[in-house]
N, C-alpha and C. Protein backbone atom coordinates (compact mmCIF):
# COMPACT_ATOMS: atom_id res chain seq x y z
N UNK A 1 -6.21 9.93 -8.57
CA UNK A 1 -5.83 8.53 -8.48
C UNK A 1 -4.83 8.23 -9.59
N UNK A 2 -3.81 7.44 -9.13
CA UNK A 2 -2.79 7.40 -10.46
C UNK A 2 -3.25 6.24 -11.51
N UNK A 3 -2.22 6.50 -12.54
CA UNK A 3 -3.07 5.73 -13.24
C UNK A 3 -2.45 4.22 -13.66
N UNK A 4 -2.97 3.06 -13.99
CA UNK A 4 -1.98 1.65 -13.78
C UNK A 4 -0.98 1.81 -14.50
N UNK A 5 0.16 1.00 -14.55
CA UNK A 5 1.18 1.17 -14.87
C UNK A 5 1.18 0.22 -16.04
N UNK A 6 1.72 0.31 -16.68
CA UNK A 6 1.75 -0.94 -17.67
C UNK A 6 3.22 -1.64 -18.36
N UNK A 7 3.14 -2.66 -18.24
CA UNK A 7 4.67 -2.92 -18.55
C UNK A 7 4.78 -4.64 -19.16
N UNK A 8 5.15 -4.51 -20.50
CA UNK A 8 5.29 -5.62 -21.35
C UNK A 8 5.44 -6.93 -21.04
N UNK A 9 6.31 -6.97 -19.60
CA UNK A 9 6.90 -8.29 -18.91
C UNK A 9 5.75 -9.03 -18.25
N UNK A 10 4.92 -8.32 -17.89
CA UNK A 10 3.66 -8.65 -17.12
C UNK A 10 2.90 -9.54 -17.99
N UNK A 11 2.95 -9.24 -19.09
CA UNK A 11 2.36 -10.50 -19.76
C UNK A 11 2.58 -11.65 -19.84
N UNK A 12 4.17 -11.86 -19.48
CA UNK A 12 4.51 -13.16 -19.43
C UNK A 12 4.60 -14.11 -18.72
N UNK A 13 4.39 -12.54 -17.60
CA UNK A 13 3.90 -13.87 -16.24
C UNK A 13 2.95 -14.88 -16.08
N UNK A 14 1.77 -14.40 -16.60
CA UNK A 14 0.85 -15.49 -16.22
C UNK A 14 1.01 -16.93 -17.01
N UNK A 15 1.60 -16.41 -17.92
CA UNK A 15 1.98 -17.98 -18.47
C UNK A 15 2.92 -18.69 -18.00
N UNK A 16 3.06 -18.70 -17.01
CA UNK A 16 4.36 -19.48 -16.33
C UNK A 16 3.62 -20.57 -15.69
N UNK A 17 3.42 -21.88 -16.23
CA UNK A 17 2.92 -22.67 -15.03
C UNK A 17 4.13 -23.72 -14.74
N UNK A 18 3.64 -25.11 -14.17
CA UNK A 18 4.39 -26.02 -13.25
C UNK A 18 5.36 -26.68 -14.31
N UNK A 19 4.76 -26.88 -15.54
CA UNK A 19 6.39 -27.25 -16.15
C UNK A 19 6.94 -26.14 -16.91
N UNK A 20 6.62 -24.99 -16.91
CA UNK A 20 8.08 -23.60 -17.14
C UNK A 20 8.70 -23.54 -16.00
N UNK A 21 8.15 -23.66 -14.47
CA UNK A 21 9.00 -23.68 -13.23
C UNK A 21 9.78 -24.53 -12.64
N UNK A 22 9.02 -25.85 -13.61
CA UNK A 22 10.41 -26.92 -13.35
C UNK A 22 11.38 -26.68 -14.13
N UNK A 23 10.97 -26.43 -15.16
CA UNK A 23 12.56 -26.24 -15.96
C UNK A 23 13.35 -24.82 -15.41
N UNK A 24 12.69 -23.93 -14.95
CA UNK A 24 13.43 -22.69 -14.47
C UNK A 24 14.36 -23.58 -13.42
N UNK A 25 13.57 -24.31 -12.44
CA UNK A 25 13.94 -24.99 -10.97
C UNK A 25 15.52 -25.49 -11.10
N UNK A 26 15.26 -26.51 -12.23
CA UNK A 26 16.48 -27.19 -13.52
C UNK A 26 17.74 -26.46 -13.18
N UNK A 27 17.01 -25.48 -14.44
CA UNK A 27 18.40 -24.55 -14.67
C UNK A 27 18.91 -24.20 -13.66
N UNK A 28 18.34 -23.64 -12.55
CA UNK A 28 19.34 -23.02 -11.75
C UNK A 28 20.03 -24.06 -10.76
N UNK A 29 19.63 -25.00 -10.70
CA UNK A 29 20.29 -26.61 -9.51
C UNK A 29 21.39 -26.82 -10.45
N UNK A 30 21.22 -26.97 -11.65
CA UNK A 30 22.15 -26.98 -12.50
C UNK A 30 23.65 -25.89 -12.40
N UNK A 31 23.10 -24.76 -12.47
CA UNK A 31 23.91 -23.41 -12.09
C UNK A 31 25.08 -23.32 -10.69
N UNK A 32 23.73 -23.40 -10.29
CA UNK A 32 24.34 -23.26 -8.88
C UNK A 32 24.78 -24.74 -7.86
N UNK A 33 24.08 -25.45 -8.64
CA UNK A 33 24.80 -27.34 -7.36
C UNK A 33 23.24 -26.73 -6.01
N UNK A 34 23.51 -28.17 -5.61
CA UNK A 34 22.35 -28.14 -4.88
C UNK A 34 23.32 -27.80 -3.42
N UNK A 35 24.82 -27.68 -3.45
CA UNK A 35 25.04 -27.10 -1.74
C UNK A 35 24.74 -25.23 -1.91
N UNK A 36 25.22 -25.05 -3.40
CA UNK A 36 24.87 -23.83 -3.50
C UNK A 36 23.64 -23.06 -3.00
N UNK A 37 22.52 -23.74 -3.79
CA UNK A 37 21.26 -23.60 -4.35
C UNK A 37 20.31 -22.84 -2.25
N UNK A 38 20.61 -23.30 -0.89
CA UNK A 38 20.00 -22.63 -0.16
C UNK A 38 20.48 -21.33 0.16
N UNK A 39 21.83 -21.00 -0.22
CA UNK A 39 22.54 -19.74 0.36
C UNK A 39 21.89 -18.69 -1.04
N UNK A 40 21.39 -19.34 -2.32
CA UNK A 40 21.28 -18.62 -2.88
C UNK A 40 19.91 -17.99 -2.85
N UNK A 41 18.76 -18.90 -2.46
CA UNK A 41 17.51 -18.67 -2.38
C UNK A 41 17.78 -17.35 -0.64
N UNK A 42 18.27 -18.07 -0.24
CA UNK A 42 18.48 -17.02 1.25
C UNK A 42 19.17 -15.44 0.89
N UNK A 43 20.10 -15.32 0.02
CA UNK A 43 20.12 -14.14 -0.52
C UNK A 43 18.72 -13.56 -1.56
N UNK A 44 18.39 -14.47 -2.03
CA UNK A 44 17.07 -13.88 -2.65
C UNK A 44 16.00 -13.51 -1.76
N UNK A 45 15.87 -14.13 -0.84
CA UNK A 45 14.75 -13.68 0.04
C UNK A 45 15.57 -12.63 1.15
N UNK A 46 16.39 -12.52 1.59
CA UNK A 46 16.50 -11.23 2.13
C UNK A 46 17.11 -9.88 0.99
N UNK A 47 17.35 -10.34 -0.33
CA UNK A 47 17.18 -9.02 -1.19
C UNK A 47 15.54 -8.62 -1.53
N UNK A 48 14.94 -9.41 -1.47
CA UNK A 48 13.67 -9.05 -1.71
C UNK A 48 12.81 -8.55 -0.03
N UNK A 49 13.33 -8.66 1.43
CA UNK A 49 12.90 -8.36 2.19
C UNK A 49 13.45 -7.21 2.56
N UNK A 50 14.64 -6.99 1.77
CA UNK A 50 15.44 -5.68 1.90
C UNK A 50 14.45 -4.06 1.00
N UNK A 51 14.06 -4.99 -0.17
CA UNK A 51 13.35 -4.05 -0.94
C UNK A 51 11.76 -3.45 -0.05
N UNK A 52 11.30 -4.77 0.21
CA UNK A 52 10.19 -4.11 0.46
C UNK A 52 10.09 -3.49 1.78
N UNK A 53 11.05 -3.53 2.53
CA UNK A 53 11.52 -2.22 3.97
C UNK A 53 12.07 -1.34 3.09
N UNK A 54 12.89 -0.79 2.21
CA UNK A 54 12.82 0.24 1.45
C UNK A 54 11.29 0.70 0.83
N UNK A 55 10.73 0.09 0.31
CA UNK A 55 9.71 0.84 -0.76
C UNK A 55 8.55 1.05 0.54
N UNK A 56 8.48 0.42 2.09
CA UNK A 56 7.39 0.45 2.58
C UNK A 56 7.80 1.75 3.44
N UNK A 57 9.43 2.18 3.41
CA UNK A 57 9.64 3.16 4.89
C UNK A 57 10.02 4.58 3.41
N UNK A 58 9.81 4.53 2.45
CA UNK A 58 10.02 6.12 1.79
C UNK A 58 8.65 6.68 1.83
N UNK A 59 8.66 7.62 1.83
CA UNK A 59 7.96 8.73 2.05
C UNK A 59 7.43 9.24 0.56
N UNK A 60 6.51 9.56 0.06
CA UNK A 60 6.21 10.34 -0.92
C UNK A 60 6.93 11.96 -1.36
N UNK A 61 7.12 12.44 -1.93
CA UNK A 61 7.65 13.82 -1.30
C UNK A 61 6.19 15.06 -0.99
N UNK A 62 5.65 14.92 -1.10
CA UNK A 62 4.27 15.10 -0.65
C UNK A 62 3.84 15.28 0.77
N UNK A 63 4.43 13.97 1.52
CA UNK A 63 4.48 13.98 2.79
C UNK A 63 5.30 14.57 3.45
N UNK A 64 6.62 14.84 2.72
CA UNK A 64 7.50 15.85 3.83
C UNK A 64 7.07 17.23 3.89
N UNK A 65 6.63 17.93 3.39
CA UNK A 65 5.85 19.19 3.00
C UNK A 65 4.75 19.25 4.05
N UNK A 66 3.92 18.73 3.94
CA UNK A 66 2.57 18.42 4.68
C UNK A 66 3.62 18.28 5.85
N UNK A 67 4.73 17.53 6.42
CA UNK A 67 4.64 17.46 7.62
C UNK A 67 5.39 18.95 8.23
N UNK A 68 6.11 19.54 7.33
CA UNK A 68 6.67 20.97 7.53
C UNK A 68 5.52 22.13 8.46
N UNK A 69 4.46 21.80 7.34
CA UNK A 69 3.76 22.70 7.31
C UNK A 69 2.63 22.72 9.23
N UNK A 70 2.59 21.31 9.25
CA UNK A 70 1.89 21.10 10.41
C UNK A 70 2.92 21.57 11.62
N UNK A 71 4.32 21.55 11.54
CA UNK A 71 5.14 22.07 12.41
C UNK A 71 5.32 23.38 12.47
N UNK A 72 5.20 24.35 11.60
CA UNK A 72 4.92 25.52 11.91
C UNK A 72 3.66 26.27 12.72
């Protein structure tokens, strides 16, 4: 079984509540203008639907082996 991963940033997540996300919300309406602001969330959600059809369709390399082997 592998073992958890651990990574510094993770801590900071949980402290994020409703007024760190308004001010995140802020900044970026600010950034981007609010005609901006849906084309940009729409690239965010299909870069992030892009990732997880990558990370869900690779293969381990583990599995290509195993499937070699059943074809012989």
């Amino acid at each position: 079984m592998p073992e958890a991963v651990f990574h510094p940033f993770l801590l900071f997540i949980p402290s994020l509540g409703i007024a760190e996300l308004s001010v995140i919300f802020v900044i970026v309406l600010i950034l981007f203008g609010p005609g901006k602001l849906p084309d940009f969330c729409r690239a965010l959600g299909d870069g992030i639907k892009q990732f997880k059809n990558a990370v869900s369709d690779e293969k381990p390399a583990g599995d290509e082996k195993l499937s070699d082997n059943q074809a012989s």
